[in-house]
Protein backbone atom coordinates (compact mmCIF):
# COMPACT_ATOMS: atom_id res chain seq x y z
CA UNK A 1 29.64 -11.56 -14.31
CA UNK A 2 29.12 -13.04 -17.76
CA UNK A 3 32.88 -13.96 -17.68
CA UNK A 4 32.25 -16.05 -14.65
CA UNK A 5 29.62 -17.86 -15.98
CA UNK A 6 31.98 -19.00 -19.25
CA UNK A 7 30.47 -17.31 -21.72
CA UNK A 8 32.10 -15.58 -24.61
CA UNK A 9 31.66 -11.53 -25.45
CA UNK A 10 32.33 -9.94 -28.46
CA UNK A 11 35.29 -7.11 -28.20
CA UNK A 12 33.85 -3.88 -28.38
CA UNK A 13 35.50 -0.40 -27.72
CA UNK A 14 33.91 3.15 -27.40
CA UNK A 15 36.14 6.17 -28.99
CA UNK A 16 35.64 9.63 -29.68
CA UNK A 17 38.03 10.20 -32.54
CA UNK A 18 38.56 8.40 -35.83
CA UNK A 19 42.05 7.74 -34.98
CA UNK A 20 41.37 5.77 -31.50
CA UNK A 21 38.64 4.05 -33.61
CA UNK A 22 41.21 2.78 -35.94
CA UNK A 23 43.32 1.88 -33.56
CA UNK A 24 40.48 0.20 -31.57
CA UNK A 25 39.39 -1.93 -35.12
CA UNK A 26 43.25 -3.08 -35.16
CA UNK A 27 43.16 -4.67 -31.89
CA UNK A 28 39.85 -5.93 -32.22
CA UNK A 29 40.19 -7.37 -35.83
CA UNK A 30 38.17 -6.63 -39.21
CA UNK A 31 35.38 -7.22 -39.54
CA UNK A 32 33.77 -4.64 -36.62
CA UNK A 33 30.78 -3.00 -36.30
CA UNK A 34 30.49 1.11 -35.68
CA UNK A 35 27.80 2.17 -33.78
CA UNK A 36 27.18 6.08 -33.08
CA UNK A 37 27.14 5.93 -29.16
CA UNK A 38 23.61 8.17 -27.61
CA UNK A 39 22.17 7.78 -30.66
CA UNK A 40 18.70 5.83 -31.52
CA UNK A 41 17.95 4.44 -35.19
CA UNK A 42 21.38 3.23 -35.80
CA UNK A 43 22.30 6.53 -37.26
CA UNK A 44 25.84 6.38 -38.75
CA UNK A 45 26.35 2.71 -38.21
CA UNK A 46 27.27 -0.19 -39.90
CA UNK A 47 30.00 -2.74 -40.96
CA UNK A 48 33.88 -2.16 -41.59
CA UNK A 49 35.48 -4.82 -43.21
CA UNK A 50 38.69 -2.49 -43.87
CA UNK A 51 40.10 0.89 -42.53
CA UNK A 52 38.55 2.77 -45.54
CA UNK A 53 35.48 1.89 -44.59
CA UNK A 54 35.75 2.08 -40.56
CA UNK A 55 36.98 5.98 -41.25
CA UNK A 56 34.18 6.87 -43.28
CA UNK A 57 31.62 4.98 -41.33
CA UNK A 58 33.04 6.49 -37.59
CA UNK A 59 33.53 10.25 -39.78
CA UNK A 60 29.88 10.48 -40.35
CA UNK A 61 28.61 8.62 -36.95
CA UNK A 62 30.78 11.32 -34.89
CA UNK A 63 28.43 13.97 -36.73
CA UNK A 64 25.17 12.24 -34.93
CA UNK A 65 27.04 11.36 -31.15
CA UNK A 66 30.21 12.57 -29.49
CA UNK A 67 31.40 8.74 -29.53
CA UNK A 68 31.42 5.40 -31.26
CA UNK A 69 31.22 1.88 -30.16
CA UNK A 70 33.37 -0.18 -32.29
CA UNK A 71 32.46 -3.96 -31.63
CA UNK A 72 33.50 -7.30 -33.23
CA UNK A 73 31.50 -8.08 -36.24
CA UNK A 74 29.17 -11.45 -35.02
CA UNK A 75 27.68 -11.45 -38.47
CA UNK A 76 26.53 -14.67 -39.12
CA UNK A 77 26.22 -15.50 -35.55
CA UNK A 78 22.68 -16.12 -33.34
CA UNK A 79 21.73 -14.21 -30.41
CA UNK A 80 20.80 -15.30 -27.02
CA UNK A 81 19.38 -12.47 -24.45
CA UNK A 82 18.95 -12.88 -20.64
CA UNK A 83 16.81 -11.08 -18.60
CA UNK A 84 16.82 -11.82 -15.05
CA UNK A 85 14.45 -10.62 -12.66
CA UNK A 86 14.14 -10.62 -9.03
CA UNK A 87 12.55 -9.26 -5.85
């Protein structure tokens, strides 16, 4: 739907190994973000701007959640949220 409407969305992948989240950062581009997947409090995430630091980041998230989300780094960028409500 947001497609449709012409907006942009960051790349984002979820993976349950370090190896498809590697291969996942590759496709997407450096920087990403890792995000442990389930999890509340960000636990085990934070910024890759390499592969060094996207395996030790998505090693220790996999310890909190059974999967990462690996998304486009938008650092830098401002956020705009819809919420649309109807009957």
């Amino acid at each position: 739907a947001v497609d449709y409407c012409g907006y942009k969305v960051a790349e984002s992948s979820c993976c349950s190994s370090v190896e498809e989240a590697v291969e996942a950062a590759r496709q997407i581009g450096y920087p990403v973000l890792v995000r442990a997947a389930f999890a509340l409090g960000g636990l085990g995430s934070g910024f890759a701007a390499d592969v060094q630091e996207l395996r030790a980041l998505v090693h220790q998230a996999l310890v909190n959640s059974p999967q990462v989300i690996v998304d486009k780094s938008l650092k830098g960028w401002k956020e705009l949220e819809y919420e649309v409500v109807r009957d």
